[in-house]
N, C-alpha and C. Protein backbone atom coordinates (compact mmCIF):
# COMPACT_ATOMS: atom_id res chain seq x y z
N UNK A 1 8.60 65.80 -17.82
CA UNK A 1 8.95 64.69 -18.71
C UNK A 1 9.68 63.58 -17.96
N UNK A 2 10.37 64.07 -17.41
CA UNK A 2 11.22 62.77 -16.64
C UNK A 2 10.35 62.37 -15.49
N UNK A 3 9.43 62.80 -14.97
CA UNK A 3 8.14 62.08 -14.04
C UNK A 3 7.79 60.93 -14.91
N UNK A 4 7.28 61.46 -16.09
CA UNK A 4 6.30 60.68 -16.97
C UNK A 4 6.98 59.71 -17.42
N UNK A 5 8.81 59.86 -17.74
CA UNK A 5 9.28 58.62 -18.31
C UNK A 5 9.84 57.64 -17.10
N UNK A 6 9.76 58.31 -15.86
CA UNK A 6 9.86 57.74 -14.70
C UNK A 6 8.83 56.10 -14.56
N UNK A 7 7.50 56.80 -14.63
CA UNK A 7 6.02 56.66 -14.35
C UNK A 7 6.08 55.41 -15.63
N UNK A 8 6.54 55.84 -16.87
CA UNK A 8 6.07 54.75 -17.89
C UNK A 8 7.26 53.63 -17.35
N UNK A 9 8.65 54.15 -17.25
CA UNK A 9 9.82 52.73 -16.91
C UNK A 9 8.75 52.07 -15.99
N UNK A 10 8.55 52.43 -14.76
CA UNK A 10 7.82 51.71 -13.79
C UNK A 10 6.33 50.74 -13.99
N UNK A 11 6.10 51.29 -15.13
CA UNK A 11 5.03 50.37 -15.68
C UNK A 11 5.37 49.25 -16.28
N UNK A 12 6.21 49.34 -17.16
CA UNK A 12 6.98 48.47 -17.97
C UNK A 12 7.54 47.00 -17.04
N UNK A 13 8.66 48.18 -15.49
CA UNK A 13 9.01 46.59 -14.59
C UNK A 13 7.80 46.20 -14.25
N UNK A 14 7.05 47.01 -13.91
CA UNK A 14 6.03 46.02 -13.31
C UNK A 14 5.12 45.05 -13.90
N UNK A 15 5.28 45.61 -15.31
CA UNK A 15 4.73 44.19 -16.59
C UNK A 15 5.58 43.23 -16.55
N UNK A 16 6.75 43.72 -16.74
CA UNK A 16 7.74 42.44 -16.89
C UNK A 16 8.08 41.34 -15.67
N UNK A 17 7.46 41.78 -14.65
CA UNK A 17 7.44 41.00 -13.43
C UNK A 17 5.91 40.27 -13.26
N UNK A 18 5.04 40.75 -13.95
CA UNK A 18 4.07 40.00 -13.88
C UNK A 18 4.04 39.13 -14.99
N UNK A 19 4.49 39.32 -15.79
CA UNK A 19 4.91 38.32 -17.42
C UNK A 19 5.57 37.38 -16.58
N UNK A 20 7.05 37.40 -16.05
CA UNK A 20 7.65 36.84 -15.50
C UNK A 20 7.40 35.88 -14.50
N UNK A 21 6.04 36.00 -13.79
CA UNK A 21 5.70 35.54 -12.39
C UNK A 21 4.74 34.21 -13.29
N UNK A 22 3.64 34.90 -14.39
CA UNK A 22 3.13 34.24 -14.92
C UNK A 22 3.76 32.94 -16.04
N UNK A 23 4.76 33.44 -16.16
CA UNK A 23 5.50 32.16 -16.46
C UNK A 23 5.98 31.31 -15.91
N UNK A 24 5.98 31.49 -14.65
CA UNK A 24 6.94 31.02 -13.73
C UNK A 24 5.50 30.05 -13.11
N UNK A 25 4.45 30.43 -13.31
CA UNK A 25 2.98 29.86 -12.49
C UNK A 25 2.99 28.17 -13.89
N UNK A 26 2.95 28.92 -14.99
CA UNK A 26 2.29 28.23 -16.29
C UNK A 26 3.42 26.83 -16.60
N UNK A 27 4.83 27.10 -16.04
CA UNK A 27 5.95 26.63 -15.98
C UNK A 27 5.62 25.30 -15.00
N UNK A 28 5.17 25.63 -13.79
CA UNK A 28 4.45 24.38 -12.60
C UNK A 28 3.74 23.96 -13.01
N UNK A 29 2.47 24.59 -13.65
CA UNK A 29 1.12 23.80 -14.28
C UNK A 29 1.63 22.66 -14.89
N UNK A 30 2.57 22.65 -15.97
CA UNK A 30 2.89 22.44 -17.13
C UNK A 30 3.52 20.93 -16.17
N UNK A 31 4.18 21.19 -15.62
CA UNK A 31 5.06 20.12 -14.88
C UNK A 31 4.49 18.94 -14.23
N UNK A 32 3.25 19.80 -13.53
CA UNK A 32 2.24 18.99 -12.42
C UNK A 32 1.05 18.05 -13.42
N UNK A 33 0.46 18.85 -14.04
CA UNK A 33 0.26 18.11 -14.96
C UNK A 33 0.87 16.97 -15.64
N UNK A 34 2.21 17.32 -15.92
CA UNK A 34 3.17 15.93 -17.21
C UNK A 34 2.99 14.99 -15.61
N UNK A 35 3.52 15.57 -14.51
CA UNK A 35 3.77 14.28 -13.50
C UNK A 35 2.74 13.79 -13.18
N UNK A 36 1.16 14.12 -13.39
CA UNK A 36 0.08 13.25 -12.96
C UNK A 36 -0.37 12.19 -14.42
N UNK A 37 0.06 12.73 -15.28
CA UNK A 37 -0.32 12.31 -16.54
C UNK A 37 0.14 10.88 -16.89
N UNK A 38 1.80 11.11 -16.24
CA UNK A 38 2.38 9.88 -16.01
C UNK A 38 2.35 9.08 -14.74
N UNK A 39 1.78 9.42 -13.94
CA UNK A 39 1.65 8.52 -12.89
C UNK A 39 1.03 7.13 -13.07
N UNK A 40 1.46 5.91 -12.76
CA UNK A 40 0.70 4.75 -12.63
C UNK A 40 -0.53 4.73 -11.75
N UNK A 41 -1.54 3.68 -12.54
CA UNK A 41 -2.68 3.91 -11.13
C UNK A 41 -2.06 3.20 -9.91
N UNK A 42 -2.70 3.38 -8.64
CA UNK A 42 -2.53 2.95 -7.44
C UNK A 42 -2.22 1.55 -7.50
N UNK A 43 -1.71 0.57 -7.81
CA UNK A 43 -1.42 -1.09 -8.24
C UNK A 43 -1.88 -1.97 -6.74
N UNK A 44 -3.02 -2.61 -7.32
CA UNK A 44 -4.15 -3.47 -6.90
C UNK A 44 -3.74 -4.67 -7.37
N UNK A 45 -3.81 -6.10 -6.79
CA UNK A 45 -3.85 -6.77 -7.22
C UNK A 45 -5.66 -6.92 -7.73
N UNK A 46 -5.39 -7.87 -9.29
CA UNK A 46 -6.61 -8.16 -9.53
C UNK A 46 -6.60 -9.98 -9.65
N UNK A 47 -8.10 -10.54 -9.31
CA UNK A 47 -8.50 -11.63 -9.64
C UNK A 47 -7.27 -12.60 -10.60
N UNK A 48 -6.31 -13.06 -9.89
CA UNK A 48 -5.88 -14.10 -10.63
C UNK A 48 -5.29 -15.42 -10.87
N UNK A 49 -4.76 -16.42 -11.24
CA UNK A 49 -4.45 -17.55 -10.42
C UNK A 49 -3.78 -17.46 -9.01
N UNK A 50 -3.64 -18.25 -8.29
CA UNK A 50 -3.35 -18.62 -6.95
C UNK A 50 -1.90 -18.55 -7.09
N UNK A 51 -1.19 -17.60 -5.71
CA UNK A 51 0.32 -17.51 -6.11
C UNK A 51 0.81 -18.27 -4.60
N UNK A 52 1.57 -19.29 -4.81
CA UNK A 52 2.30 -19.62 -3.84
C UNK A 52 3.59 -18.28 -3.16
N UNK A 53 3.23 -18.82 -1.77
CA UNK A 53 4.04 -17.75 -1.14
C UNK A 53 4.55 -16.12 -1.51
N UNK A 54 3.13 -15.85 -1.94
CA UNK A 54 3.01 -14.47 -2.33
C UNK A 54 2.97 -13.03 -1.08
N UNK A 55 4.12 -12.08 -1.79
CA UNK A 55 3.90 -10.99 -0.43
C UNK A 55 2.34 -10.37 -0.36
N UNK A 56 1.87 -9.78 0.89
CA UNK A 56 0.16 -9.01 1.12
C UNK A 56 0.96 -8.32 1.37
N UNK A 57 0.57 -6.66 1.06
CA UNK A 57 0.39 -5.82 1.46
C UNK A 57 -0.69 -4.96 2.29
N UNK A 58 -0.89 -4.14 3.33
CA UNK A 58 -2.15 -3.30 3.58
C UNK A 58 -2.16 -2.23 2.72
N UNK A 59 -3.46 -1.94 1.82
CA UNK A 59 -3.97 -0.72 1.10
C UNK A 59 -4.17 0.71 2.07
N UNK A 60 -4.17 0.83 3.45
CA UNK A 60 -4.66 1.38 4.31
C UNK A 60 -6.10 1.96 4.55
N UNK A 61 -7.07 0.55 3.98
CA UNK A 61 -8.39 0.96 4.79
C UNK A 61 -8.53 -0.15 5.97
N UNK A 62 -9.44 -1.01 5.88
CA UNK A 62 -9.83 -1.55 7.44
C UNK A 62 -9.61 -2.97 7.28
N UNK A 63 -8.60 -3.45 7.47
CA UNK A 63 -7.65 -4.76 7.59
C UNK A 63 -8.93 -5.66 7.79
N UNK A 64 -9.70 -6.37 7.12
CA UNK A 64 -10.61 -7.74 7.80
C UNK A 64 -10.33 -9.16 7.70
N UNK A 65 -9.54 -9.76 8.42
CA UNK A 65 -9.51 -11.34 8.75
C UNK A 65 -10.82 -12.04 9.25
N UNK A 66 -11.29 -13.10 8.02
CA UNK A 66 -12.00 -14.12 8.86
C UNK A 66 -11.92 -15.62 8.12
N UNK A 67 -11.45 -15.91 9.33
CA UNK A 67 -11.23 -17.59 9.31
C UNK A 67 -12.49 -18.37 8.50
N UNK A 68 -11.64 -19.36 7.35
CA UNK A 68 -12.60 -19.99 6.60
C UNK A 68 -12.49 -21.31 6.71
N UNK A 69 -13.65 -22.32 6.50
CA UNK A 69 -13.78 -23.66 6.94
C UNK A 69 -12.18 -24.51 6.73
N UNK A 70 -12.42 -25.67 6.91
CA UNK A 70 -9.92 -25.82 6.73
C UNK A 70 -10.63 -27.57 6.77
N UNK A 71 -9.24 -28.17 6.36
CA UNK A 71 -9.74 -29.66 6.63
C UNK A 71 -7.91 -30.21 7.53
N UNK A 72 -8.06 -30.06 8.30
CA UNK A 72 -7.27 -31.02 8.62
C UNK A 72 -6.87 -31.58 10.59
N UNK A 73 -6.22 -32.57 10.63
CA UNK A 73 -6.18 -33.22 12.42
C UNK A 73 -5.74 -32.15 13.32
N UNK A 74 -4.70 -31.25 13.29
CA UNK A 74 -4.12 -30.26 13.63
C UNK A 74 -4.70 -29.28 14.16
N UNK A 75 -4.50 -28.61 15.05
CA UNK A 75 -5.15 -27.48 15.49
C UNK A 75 -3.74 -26.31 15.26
N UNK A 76 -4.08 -25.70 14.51
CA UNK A 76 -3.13 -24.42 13.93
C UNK A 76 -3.54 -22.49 14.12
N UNK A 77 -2.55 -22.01 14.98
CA UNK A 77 -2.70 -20.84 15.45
C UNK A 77 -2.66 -20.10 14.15
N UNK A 78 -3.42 -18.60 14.15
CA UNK A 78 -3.11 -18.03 12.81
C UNK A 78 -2.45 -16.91 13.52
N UNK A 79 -1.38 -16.18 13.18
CA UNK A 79 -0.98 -14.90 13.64
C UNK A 79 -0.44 -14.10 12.36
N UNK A 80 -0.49 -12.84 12.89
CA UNK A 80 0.18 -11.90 12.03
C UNK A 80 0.97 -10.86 12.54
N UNK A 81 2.25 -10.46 12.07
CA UNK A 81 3.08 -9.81 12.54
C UNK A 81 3.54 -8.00 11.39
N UNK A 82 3.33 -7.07 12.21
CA UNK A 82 3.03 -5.96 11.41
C UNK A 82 3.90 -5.08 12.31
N UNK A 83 5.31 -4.72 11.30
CA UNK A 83 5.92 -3.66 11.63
C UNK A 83 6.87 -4.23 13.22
N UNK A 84 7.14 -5.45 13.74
CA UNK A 84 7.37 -6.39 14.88
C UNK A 84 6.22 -6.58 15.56
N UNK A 85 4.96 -5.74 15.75
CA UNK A 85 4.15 -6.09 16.62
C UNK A 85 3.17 -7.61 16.05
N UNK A 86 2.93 -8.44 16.80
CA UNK A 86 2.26 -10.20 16.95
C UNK A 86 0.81 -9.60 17.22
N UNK A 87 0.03 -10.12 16.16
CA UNK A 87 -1.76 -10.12 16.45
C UNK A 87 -1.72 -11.55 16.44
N UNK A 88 -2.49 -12.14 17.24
CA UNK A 88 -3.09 -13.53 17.56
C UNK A 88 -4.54 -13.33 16.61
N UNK A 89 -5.16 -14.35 15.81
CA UNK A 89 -6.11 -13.86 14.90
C UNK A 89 -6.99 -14.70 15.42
N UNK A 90 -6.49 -15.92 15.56
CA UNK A 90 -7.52 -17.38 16.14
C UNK A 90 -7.14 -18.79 15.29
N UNK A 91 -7.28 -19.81 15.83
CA UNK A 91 -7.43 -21.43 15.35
C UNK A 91 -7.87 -21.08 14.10
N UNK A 92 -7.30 -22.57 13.76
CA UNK A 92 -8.48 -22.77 11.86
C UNK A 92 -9.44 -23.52 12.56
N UNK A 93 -9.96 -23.94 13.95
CA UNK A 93 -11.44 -24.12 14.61
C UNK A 93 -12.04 -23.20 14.96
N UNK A 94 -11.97 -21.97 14.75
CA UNK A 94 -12.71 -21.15 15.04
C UNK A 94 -12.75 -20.31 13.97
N UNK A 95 -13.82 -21.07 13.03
CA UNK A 95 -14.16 -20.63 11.65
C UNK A 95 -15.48 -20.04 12.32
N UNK A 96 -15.18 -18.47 11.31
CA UNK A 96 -16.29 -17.46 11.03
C UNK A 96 -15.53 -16.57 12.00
N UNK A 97 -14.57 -16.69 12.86
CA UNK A 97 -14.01 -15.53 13.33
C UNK A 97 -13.79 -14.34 12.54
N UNK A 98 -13.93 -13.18 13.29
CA UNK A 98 -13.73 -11.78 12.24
C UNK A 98 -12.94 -11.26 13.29
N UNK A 99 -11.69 -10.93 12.59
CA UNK A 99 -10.51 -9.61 13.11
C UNK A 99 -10.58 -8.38 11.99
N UNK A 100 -10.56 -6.75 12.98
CA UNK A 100 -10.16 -5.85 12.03
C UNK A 100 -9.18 -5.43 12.45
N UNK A 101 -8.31 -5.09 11.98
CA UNK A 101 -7.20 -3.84 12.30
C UNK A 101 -7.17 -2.76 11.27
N UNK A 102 -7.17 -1.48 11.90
CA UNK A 102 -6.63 -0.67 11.33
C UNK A 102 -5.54 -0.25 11.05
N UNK A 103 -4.91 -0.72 9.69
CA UNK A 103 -3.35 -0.32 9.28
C UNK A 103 -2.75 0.83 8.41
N UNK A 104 -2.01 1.32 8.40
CA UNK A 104 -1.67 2.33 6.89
C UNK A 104 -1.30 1.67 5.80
N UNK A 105 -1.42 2.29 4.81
CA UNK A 105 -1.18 2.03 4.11
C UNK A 105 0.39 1.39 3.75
N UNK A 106 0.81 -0.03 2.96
CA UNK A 106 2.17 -0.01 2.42
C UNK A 106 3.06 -0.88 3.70
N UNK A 107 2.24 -1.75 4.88
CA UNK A 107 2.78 -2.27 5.60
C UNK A 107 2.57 -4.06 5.00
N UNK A 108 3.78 -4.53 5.44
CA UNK A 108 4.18 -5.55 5.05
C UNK A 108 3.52 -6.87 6.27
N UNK A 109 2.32 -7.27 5.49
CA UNK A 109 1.74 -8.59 6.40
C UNK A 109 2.62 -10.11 5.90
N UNK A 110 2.74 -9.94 7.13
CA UNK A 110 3.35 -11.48 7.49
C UNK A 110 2.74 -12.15 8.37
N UNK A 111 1.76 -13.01 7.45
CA UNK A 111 1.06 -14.44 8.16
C UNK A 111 1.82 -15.60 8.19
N UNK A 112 1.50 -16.01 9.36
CA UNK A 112 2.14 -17.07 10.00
C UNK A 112 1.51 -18.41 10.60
N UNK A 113 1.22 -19.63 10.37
CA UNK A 113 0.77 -20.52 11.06
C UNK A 113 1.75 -21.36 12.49
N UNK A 114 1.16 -21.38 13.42
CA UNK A 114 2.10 -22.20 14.62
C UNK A 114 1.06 -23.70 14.90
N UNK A 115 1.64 -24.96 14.84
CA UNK A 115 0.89 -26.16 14.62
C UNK A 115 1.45 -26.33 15.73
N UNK A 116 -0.11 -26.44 16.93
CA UNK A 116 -0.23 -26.70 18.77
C UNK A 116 1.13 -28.02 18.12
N UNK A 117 0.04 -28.80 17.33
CA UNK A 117 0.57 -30.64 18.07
C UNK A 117 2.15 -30.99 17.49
N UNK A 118 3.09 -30.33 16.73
CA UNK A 118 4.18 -30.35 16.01
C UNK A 118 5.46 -29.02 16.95
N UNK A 119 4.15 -27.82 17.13
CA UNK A 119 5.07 -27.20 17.20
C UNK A 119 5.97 -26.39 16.07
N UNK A 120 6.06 -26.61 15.20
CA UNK A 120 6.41 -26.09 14.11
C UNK A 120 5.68 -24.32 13.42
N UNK A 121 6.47 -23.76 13.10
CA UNK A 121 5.98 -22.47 12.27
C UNK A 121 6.08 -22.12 11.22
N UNK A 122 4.99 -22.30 10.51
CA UNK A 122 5.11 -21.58 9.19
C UNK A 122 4.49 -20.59 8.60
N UNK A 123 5.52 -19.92 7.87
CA UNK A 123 5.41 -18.63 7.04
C UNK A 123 4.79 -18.71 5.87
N UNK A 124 4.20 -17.80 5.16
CA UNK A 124 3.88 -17.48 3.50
C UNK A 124 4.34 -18.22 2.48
N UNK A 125 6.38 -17.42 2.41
CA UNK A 125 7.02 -18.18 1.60
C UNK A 125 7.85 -18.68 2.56
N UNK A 126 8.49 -19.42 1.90
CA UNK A 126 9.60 -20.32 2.06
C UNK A 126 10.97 -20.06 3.13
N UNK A 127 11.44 -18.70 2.85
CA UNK A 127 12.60 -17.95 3.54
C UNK A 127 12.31 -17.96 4.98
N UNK A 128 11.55 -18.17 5.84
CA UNK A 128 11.30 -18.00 7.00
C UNK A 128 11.07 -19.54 7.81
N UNK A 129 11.00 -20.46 6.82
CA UNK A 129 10.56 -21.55 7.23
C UNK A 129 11.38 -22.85 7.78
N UNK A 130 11.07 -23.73 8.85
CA UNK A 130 12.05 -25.05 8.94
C UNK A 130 12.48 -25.68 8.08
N UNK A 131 11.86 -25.76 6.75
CA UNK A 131 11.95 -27.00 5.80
C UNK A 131 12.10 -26.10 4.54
N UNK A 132 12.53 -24.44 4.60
CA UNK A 132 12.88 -23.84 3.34
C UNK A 132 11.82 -23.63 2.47
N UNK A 133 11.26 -23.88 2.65
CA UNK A 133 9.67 -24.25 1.37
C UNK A 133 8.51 -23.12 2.11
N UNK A 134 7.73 -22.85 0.62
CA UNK A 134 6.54 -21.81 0.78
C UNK A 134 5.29 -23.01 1.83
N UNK A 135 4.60 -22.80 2.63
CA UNK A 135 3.51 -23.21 3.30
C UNK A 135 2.12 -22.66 3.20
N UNK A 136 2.52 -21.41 2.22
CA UNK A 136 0.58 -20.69 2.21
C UNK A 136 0.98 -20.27 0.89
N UNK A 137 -0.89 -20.41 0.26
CA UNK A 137 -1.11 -19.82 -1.27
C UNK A 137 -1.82 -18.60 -1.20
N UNK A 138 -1.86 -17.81 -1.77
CA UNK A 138 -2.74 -16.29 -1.87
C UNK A 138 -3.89 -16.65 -3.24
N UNK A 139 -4.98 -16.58 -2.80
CA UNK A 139 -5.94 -16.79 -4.09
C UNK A 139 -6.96 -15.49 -4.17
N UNK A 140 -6.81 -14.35 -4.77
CA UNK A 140 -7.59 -13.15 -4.93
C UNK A 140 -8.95 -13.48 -5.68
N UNK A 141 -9.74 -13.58 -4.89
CA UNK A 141 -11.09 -13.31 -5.41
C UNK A 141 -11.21 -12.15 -6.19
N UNK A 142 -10.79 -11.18 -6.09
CA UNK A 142 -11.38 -9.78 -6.67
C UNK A 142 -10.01 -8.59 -6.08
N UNK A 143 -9.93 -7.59 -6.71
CA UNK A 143 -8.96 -7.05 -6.20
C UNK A 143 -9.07 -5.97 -4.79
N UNK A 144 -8.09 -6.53 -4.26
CA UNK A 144 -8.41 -6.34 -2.93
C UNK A 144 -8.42 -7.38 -1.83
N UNK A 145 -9.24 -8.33 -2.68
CA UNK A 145 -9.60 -9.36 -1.45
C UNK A 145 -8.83 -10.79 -1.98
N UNK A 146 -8.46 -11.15 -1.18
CA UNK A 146 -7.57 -12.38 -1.09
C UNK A 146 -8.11 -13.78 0.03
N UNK A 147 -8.10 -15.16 -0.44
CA UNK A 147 -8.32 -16.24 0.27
C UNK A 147 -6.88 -16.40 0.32
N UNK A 148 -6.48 -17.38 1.58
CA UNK A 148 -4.70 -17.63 2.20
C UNK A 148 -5.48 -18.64 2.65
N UNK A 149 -4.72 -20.12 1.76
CA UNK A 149 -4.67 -21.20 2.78
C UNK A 149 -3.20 -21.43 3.06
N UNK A 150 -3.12 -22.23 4.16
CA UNK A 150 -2.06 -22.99 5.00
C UNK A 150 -1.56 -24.20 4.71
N UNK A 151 -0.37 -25.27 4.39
CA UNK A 151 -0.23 -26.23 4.82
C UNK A 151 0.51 -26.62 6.33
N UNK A 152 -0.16 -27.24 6.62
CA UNK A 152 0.74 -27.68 8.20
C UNK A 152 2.02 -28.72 8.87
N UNK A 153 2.25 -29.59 7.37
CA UNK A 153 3.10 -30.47 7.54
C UNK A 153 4.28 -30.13 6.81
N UNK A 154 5.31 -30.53 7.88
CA UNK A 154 6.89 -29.92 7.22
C UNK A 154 6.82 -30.80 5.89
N UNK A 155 8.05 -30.09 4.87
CA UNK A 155 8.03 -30.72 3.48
C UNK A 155 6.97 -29.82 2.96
N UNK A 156 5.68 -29.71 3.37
CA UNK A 156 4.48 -28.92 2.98
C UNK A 156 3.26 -30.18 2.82
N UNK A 157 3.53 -31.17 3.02
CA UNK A 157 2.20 -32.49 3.23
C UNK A 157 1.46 -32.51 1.85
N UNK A 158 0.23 -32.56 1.74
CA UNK A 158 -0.51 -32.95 0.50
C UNK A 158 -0.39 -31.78 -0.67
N UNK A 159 -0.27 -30.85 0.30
CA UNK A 159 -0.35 -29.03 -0.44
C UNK A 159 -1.61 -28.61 -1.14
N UNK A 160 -2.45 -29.41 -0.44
CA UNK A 160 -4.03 -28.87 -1.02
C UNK A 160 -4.11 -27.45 -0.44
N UNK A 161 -3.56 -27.15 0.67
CA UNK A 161 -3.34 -25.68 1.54
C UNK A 161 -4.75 -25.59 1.69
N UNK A 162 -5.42 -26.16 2.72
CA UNK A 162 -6.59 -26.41 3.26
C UNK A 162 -6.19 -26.37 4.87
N UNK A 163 -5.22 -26.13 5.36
CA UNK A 163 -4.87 -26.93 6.57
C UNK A 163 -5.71 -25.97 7.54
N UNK A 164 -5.38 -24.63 7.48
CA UNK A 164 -5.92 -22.97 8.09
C UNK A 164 -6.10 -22.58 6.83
N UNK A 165 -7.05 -21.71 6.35
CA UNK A 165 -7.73 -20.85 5.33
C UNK A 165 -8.30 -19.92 6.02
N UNK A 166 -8.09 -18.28 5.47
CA UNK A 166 -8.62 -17.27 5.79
C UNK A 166 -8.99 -16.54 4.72
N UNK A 167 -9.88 -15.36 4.67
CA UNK A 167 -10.15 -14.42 3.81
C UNK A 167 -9.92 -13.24 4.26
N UNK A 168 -8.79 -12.59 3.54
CA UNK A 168 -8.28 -10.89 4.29
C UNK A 168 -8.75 -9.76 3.05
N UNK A 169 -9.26 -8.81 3.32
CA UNK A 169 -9.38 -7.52 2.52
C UNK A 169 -8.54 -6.44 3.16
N UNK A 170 -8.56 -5.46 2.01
CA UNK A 170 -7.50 -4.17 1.79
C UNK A 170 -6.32 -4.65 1.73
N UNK A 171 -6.07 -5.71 0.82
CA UNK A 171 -4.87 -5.98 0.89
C UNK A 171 -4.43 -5.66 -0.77
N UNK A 172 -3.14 -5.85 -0.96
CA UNK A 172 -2.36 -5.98 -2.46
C UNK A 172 -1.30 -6.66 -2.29
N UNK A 173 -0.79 -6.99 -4.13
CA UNK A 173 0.37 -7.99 -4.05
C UNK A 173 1.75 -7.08 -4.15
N UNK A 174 1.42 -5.85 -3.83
CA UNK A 174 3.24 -4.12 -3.91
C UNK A 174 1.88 -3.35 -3.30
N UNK A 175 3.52 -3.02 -3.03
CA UNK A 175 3.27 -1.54 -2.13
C UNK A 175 2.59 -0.33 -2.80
N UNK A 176 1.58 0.34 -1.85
CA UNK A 176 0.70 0.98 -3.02
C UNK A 176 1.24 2.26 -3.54
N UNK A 177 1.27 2.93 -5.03
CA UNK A 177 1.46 4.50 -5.44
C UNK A 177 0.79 5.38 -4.73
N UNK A 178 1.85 6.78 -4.16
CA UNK A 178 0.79 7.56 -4.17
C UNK A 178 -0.09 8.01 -4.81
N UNK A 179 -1.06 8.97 -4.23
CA UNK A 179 -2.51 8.96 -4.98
C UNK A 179 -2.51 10.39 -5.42
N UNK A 180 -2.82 10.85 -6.90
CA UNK A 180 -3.13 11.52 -7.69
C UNK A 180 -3.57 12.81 -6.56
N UNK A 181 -4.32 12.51 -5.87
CA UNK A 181 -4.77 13.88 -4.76
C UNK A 181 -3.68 14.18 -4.24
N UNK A 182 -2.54 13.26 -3.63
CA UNK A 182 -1.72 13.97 -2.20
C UNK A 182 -0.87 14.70 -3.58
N UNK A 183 -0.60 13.70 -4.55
CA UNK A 183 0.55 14.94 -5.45
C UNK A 183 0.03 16.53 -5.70
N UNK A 184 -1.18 16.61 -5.98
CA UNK A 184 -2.19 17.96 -6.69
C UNK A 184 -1.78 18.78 -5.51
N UNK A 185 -2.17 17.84 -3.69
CA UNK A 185 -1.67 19.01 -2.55
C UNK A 185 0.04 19.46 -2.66
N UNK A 186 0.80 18.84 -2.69
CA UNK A 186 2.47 18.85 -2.91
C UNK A 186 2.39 19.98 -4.02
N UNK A 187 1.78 19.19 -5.16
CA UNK A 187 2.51 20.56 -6.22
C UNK A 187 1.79 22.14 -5.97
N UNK A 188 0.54 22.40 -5.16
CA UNK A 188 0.28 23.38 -5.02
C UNK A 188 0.88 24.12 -3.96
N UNK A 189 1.16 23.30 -2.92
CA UNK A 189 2.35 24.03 -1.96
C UNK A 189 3.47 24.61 -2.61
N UNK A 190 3.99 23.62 -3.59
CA UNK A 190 5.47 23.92 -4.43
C UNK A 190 4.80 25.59 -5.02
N UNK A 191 3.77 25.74 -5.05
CA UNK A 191 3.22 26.97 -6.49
C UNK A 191 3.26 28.10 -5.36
N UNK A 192 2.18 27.87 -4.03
CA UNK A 192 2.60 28.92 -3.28
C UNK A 192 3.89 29.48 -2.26
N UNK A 193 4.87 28.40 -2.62
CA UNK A 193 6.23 28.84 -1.95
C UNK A 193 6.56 29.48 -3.33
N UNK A 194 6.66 29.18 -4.26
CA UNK A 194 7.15 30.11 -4.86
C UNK A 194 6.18 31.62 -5.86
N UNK A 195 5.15 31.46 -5.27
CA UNK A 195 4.74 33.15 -5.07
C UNK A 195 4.88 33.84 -4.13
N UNK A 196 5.29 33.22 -2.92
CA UNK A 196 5.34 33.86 -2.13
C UNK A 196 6.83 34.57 -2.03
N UNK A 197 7.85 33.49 -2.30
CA UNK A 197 9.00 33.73 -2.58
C UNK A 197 9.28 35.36 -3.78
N UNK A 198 8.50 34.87 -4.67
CA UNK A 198 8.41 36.24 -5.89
C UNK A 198 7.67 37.27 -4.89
N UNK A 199 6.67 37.51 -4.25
CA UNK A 199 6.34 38.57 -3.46
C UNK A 199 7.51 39.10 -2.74
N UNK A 200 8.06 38.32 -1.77
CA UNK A 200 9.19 38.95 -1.28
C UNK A 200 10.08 39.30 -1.96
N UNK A 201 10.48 39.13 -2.98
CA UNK A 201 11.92 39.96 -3.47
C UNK A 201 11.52 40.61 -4.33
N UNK A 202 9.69 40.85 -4.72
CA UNK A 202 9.59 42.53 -5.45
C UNK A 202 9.18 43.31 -4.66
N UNK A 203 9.09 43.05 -3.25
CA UNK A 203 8.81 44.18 -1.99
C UNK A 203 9.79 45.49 -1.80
């Protein structure tokens, strides 16, 4: 008799540890789920008016710059600066140029114009600039893709922002959310540290 009531207690912990474990599984589901449920999508800019001195972000696929037709006397360098490192991109005369870079995701582009015949440099917005004032507009064709013209004259000149014009893709106007997949990998790690954790301390 005391085998058998041995034999049944031992059945019992070992239900109650699998009840236990299984709650403990249904408990994460429950969680991982509410946190994907609420997640925002990935935030894209979409198609919309033209924003003066607006931040780009990289989405982290394949960075493409190419220089678009420009109207003005000036010959104006285009550069971009990512993370401190300087890419030289090309003139607003050397329309139809194509640059790619490969960036990650969530890095902060800072385009820059340098005017040969002035000498002068200007930034996006305003904060970086000689004359305090924004010098480039962001105009999103579609989300993702963005036209950036330039003005070249301090004050900001006519502000048609024709001066340098480019077209960049994989870009956004914030930094992007993570993505619904890397969380699903995270919370399933979280699930097998803690079975594994419950294996070891019913060993």
């Amino acid at each position: 008799m005391k085998n058998a009531a041995f034999w049944g207690l031992g059945a019992i912990s070992k239900g109650n540890r699998l009840m236990r474990r299984n709650r403990i599984i249904i408990i994460m589901c429950a969680a991982l789920t509410l946190l994907l449920t609420s997640l925002p999508e990935p935030k894209s800019a979409e198609a919309s008016p033209a924003t003066l001195g607006a931040d780009l972000f990289s989405t982290g696929g394949n960075l493409q710059i190419q220089i678009l037709p420009f109207s003005s006397a000036y010959t104006n360098e285009l550069h971009l600066s990512v993370s401190g490192v300087d890419h030289f991109i090309g003139t607003n005369r050397d329309v139809g140029t194509i640059v790619n870079l490969a960036l990650p995701a969530g890095e902060n582009l800072d385009f820059r114009i340098f005017v040969r015949n002035t000498g002068h440099t200007f930034h996006l917005a305003g904060a970086g600039n000689p004359d305090g004032i924004a010098h480039g507009i962001v105009d999103y064709r579609e989300p993702g893709i963005a036209d950036v013209g330039f003005e070249d004259l301090f004050s900001g000149g006519d502000r048609d922002f024709n001066d340098l014009v480019f077209r960049v893709s994989e870009v956004a106007d914030s930094i992007i959310n993570p993505e619904p997949a890397s969380l699903i990998l995270m919370g399933s790690g979280v699930m097998l540290l803690v079975g594994w954790r419950w294996r070891r301390s019913n060993q």
